[in-house]
N, C-alpha and C. Protein backbone atom coordinates (compact mmCIF):
# COMPACT_ATOMS: atom_id res chain seq x y z
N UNK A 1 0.83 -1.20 0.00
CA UNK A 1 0.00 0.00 0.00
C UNK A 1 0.87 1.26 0.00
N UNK A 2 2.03 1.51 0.76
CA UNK A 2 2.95 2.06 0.81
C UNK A 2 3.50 2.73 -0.46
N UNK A 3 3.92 1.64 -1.07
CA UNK A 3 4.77 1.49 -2.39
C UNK A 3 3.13 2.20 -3.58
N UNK A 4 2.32 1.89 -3.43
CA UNK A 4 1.06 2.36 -4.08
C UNK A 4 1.16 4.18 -4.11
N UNK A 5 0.77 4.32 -2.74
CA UNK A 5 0.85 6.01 -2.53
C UNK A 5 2.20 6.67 -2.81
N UNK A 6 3.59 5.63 -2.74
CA UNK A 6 4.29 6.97 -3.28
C UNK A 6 4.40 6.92 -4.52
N UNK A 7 3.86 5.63 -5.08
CA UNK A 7 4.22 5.81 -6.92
C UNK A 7 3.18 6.75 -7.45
N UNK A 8 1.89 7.12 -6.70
CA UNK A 8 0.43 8.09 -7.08
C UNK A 8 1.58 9.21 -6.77
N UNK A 9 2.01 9.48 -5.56
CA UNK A 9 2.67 10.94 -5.39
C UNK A 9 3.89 11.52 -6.31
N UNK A 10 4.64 10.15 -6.96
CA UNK A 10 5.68 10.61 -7.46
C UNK A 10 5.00 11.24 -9.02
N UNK A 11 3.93 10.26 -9.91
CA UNK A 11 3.11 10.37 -10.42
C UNK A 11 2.53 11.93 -10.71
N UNK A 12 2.00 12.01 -9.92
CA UNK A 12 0.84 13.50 -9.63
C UNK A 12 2.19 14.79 -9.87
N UNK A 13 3.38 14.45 -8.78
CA UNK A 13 4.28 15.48 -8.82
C UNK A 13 5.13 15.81 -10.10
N UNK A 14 5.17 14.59 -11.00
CA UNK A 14 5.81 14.27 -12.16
C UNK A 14 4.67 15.38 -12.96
N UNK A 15 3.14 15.15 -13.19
CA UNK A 15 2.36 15.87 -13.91
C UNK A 15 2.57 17.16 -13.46
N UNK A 16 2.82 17.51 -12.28
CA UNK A 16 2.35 19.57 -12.35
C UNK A 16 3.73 19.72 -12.47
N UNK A 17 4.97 19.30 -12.30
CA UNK A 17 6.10 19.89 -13.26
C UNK A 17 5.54 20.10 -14.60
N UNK A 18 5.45 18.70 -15.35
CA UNK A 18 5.25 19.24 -16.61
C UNK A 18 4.28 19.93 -17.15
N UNK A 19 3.52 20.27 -16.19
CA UNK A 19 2.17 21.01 -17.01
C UNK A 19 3.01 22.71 -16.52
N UNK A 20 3.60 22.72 -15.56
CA UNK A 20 4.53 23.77 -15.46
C UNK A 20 5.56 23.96 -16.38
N UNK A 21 5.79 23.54 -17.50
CA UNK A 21 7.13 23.80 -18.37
C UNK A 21 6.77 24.57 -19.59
N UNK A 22 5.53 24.56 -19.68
CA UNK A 22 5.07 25.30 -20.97
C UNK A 22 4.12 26.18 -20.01
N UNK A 23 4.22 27.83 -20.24
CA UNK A 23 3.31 28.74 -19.66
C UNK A 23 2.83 29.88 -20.96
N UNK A 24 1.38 30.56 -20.18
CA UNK A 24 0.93 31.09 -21.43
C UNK A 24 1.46 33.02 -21.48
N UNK A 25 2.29 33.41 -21.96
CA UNK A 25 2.84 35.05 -22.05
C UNK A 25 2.05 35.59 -23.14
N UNK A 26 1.04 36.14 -22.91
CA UNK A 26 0.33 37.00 -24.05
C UNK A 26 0.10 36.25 -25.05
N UNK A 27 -0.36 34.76 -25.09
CA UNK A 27 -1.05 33.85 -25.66
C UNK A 27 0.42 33.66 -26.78
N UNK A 28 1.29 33.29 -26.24
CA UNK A 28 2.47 32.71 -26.72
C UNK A 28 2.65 31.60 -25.50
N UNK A 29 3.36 30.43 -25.81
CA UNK A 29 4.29 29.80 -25.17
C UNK A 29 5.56 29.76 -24.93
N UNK A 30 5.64 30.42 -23.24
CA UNK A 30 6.94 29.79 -22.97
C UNK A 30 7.57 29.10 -22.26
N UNK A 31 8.64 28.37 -22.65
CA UNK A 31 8.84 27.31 -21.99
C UNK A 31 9.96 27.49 -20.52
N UNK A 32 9.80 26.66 -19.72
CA UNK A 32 10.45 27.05 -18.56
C UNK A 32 11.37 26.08 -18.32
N UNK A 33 12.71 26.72 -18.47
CA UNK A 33 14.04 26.02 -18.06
C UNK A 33 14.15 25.37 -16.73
N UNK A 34 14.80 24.38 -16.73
CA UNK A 34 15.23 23.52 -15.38
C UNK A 34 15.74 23.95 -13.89
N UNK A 35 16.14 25.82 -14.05
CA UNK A 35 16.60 26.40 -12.95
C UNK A 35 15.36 27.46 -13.03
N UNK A 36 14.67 27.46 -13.37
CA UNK A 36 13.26 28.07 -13.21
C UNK A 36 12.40 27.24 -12.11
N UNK A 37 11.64 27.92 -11.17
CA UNK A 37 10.24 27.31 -10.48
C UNK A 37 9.21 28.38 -10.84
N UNK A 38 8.45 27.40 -11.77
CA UNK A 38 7.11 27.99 -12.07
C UNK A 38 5.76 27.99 -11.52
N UNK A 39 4.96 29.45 -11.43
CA UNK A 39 3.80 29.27 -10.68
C UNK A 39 2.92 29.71 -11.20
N UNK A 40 1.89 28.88 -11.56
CA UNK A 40 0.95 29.53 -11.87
C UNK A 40 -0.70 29.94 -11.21
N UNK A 41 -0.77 31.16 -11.01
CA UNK A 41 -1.11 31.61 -9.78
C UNK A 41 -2.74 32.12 -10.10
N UNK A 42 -3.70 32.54 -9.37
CA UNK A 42 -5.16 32.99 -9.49
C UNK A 42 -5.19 33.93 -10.38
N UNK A 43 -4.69 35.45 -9.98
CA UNK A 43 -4.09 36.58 -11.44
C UNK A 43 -3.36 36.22 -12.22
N UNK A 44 -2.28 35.42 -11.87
CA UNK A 44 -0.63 36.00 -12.58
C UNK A 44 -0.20 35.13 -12.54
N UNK A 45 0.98 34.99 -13.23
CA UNK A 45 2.16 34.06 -13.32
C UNK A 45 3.45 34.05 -13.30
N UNK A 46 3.88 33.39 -12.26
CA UNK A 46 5.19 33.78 -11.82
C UNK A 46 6.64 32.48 -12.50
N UNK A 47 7.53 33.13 -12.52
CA UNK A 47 8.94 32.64 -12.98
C UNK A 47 10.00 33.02 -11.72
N UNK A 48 11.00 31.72 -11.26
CA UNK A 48 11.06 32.32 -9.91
C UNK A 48 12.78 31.52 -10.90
N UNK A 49 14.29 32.41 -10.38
CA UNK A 49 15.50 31.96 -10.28
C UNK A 49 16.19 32.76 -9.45
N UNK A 50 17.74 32.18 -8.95
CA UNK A 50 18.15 32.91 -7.72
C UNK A 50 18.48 34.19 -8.74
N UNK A 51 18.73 34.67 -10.02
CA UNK A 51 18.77 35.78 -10.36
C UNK A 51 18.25 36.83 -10.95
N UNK A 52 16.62 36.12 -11.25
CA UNK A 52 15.56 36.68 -12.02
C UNK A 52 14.19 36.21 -11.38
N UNK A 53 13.44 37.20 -11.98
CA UNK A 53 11.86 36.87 -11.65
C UNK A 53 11.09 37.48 -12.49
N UNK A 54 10.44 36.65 -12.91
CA UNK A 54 9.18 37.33 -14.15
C UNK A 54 7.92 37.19 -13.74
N UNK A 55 6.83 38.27 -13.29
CA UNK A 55 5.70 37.58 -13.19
C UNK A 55 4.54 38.70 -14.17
N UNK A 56 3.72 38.27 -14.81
CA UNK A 56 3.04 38.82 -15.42
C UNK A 56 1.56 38.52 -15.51
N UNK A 57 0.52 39.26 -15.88
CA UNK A 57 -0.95 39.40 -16.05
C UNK A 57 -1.28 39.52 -17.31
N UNK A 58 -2.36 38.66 -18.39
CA UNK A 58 -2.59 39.07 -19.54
C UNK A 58 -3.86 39.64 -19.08
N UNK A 59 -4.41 40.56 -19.50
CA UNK A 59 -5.45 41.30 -18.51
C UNK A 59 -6.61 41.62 -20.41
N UNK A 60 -7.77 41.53 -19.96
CA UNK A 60 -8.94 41.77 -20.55
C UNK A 60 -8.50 42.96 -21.56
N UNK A 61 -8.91 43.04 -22.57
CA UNK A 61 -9.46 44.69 -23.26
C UNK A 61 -9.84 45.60 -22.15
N UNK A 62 -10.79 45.31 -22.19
CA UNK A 62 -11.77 46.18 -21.35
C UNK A 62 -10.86 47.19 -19.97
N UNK A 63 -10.42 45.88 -19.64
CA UNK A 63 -9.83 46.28 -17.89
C UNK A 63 -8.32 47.38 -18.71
N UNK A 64 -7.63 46.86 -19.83
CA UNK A 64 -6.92 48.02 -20.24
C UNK A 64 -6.80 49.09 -20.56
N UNK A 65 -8.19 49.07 -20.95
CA UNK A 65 -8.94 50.01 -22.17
C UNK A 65 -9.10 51.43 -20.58
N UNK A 66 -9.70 50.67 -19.42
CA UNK A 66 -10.34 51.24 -18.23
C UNK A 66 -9.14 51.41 -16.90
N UNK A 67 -7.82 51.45 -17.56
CA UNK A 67 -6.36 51.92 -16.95
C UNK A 67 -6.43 50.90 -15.86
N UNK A 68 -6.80 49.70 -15.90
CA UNK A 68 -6.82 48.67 -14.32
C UNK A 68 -4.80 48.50 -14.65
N UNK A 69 -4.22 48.09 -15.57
CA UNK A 69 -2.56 48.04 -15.68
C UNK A 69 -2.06 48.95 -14.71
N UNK A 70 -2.45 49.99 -14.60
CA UNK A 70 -1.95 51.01 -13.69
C UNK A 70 -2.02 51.17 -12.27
N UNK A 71 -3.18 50.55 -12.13
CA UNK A 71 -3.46 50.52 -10.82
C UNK A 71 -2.83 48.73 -10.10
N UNK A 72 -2.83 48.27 -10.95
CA UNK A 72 -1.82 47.05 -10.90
C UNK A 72 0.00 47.51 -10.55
N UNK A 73 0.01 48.24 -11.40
CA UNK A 73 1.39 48.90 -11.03
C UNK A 73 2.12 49.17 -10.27
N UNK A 74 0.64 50.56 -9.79
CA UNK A 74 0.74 50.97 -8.22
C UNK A 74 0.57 50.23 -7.10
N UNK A 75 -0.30 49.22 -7.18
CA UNK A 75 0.45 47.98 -6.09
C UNK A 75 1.45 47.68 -6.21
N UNK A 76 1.75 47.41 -6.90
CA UNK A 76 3.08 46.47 -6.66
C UNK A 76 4.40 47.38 -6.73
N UNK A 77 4.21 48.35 -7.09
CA UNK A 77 5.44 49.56 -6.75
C UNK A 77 4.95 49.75 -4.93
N UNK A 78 3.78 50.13 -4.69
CA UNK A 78 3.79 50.16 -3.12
C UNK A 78 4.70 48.87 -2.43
N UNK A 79 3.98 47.55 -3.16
CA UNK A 79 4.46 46.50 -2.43
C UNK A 79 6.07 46.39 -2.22
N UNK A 80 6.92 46.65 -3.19
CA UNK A 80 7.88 46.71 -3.31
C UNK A 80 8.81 47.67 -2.40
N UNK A 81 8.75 48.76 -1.73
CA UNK A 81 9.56 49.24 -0.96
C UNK A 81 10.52 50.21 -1.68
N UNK A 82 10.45 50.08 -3.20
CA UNK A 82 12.12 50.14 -3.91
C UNK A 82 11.89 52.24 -3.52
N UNK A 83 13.29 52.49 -4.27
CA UNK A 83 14.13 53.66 -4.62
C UNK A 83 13.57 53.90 -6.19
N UNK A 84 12.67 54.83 -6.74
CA UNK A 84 12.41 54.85 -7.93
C UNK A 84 14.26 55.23 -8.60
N UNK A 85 14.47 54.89 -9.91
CA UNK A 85 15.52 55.01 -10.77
C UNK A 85 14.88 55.87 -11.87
N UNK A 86 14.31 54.71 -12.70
CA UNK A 86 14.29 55.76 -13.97
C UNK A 86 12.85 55.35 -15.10
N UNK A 87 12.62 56.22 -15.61
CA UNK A 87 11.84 55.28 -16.73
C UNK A 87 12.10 54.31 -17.56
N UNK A 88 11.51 53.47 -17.77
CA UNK A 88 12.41 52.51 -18.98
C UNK A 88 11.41 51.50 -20.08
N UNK A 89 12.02 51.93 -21.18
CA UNK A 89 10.76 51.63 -22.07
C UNK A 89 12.34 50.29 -22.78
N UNK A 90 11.71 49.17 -23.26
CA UNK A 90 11.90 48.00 -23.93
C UNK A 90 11.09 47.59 -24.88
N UNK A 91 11.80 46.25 -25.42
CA UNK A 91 10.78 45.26 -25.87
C UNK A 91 10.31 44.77 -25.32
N UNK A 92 9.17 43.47 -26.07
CA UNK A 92 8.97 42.10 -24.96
C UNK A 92 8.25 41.64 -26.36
N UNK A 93 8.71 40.71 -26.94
CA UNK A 93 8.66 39.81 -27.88
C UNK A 93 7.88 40.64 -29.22
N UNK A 94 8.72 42.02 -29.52
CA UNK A 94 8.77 42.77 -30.60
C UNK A 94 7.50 44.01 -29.98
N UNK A 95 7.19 44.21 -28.54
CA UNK A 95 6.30 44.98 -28.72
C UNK A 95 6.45 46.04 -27.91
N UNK A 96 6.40 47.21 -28.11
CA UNK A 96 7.18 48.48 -26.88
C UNK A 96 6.23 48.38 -25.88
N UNK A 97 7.34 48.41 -24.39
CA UNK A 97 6.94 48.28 -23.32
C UNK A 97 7.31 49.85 -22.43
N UNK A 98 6.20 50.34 -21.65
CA UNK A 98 6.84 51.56 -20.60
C UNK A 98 6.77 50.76 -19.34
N UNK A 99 8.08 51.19 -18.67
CA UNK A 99 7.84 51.00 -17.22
C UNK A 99 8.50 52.06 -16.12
N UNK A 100 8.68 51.31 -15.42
CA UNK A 100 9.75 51.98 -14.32
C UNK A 100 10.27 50.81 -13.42
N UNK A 101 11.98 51.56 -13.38
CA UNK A 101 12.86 50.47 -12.93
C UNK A 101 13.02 51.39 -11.24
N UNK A 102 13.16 50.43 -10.57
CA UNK A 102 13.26 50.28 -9.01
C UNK A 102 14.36 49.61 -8.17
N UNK A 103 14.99 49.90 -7.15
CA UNK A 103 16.01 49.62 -6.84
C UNK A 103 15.72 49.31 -5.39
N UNK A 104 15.53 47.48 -4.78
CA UNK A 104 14.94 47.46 -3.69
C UNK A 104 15.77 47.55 -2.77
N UNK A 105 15.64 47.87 -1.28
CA UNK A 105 16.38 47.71 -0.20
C UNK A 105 16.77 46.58 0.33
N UNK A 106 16.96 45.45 -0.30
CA UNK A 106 17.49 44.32 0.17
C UNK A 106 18.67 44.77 -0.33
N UNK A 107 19.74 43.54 0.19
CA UNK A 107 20.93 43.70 -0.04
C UNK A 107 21.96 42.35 -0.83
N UNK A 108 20.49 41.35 -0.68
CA UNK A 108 21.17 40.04 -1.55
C UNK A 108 19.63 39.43 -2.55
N UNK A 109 20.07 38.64 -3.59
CA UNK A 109 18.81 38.20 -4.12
C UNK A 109 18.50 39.04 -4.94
N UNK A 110 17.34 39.76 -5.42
CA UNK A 110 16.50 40.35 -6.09
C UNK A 110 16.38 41.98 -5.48
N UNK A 111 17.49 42.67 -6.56
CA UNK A 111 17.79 44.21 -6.04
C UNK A 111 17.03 45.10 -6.91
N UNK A 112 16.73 44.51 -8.40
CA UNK A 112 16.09 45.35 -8.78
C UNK A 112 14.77 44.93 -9.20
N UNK A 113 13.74 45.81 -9.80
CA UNK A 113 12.29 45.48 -10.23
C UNK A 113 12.04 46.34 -11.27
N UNK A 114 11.32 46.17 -12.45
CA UNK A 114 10.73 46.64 -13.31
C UNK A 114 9.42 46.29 -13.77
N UNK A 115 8.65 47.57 -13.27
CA UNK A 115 6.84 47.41 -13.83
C UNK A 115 7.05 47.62 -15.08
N UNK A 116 6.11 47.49 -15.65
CA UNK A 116 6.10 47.58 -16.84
C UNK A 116 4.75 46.98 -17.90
N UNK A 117 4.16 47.85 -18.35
CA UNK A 117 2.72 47.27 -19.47
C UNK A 117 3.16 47.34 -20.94
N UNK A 118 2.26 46.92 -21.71
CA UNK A 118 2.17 46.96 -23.06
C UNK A 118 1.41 45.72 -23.99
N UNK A 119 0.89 46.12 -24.91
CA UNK A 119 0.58 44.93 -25.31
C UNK A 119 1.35 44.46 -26.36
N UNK A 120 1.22 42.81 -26.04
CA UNK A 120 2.00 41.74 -26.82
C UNK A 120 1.67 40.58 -27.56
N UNK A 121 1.44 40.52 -29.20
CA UNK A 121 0.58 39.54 -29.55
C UNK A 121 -0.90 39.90 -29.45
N UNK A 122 -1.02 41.90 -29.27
CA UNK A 122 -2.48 41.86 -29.41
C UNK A 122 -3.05 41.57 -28.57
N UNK A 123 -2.22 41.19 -27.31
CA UNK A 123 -2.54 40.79 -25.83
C UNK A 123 -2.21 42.14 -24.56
N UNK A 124 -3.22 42.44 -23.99
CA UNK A 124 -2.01 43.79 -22.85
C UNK A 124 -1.95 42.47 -21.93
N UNK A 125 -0.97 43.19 -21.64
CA UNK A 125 0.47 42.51 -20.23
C UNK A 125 0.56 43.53 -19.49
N UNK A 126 1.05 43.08 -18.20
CA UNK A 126 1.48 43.81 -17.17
C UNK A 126 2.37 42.96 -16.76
N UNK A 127 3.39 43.60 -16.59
CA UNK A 127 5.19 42.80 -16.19
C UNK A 127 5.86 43.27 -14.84
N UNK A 128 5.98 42.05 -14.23
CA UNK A 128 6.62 42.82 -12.78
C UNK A 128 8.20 41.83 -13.01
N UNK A 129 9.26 42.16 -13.44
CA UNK A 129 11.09 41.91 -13.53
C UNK A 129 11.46 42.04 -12.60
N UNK A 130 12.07 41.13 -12.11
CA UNK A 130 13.17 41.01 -11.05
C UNK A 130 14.65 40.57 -11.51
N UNK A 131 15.40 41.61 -10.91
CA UNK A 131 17.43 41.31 -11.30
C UNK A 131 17.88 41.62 -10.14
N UNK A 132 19.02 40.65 -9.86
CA UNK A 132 20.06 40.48 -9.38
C UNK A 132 20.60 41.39 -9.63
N UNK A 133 21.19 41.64 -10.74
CA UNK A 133 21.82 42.86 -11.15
C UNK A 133 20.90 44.01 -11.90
N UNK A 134 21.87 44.79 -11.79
CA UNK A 134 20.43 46.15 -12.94
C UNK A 134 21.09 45.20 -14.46
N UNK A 135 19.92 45.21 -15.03
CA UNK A 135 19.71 44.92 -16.58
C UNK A 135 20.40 46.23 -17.42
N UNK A 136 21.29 46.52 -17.95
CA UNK A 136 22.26 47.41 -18.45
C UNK A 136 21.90 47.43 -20.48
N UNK A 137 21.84 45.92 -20.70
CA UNK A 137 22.48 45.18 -21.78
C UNK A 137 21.51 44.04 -21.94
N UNK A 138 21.31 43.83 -23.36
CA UNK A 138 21.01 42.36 -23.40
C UNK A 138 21.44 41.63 -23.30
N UNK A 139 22.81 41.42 -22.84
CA UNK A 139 23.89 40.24 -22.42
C UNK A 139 23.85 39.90 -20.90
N UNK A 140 23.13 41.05 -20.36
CA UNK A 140 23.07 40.82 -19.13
C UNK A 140 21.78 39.89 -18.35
N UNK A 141 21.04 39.26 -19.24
CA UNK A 141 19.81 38.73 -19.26
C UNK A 141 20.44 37.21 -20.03
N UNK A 142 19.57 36.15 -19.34
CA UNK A 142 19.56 34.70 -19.83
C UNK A 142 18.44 34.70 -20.79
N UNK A 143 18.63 33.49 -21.40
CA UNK A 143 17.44 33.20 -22.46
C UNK A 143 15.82 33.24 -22.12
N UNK A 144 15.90 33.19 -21.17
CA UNK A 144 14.04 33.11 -20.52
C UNK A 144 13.69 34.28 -20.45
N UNK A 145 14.66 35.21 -19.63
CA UNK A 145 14.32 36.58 -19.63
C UNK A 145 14.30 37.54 -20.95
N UNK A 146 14.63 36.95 -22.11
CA UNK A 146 14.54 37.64 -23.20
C UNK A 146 13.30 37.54 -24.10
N UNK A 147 12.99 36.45 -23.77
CA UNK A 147 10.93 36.94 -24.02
C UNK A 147 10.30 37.77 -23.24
N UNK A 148 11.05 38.30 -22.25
CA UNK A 148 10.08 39.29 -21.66
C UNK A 148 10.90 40.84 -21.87
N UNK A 149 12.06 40.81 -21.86
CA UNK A 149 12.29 42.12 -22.30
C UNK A 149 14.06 42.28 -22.91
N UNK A 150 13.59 42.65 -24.07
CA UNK A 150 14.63 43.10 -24.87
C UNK A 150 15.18 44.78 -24.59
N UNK A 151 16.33 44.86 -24.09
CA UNK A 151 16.83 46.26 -24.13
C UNK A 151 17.02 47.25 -25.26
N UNK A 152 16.15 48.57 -25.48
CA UNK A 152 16.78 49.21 -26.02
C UNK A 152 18.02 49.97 -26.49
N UNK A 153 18.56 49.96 -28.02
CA UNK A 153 20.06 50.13 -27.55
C UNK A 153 20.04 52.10 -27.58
């Protein structure tokens, strides 16, 4: 019976990895690397590594159309604590993004944050970035993080 329940548990745990490896970004797929933990959450969806974090909202017409991105924003800039920096407009899979980059008071882990909306694929997004380091460069970003934002040069 033993041997029963952990082969169901190993089973079950085997399925929500993989249903975690493919996630939906503005009705694109992307796929989530092996040093990624993926969540997919009631609003949003999160991408978790010790040097990045992506979490994003594909949000209604309507709710865009009616500035809810913004007020999304402003949570999560409250939530955050940070040092405003600067404005910062990007890509994210060919489509211009505005945000603002933030500089949190921790001192290890996840120092910086970038809000950020736009729509992508005809989809609006709302993007909350997390770096280890400030994002400078597109060299300074791994492959996962480059579906979500390409640096302007």
């Amino acid at each position: 019976m033993k041997i029963k329940l952990m082969l169901f548990a190993l089973i079950m745990m085997g399925l929500n990895l993989s249903a975690q490896t493919k996630l939906n970004y503005a009705n694109l797929e992307i796929a989530t690397p092996a040093n990624y933990t993926a969540n997919d959450l009631p609003e949003s969806t999160e991408l978790t590594s010790k040097s990045y974090t992506a979490q994003w909202r594909n949000l209604p017409n309507i709710l865009y159309e009616n500035n809810v991105h913004r007020q999304i924003i402003k949570q999560w800039e409250d939530d955050a604590h940070g040092r405003f920096i600067s404005a910062i407009y990007f890509t994210s899979k060919g489509a211009k993004m505005t945000g603002k980059l933030y500089q949190l008071k921790v001192m290890e882990g996840i120092r910086y944050k970038i809000f950020a909306y736009g729509v992508v694929n005809s989809q609006p997004v709302v993007l909350n970035l997390g770096f280890e380091k400030m994002p400078r460069q597109n060299s300074d970003l791994d492959e996962l993080m480059l579906n979500f934002i390409t640096l302007e040069k």
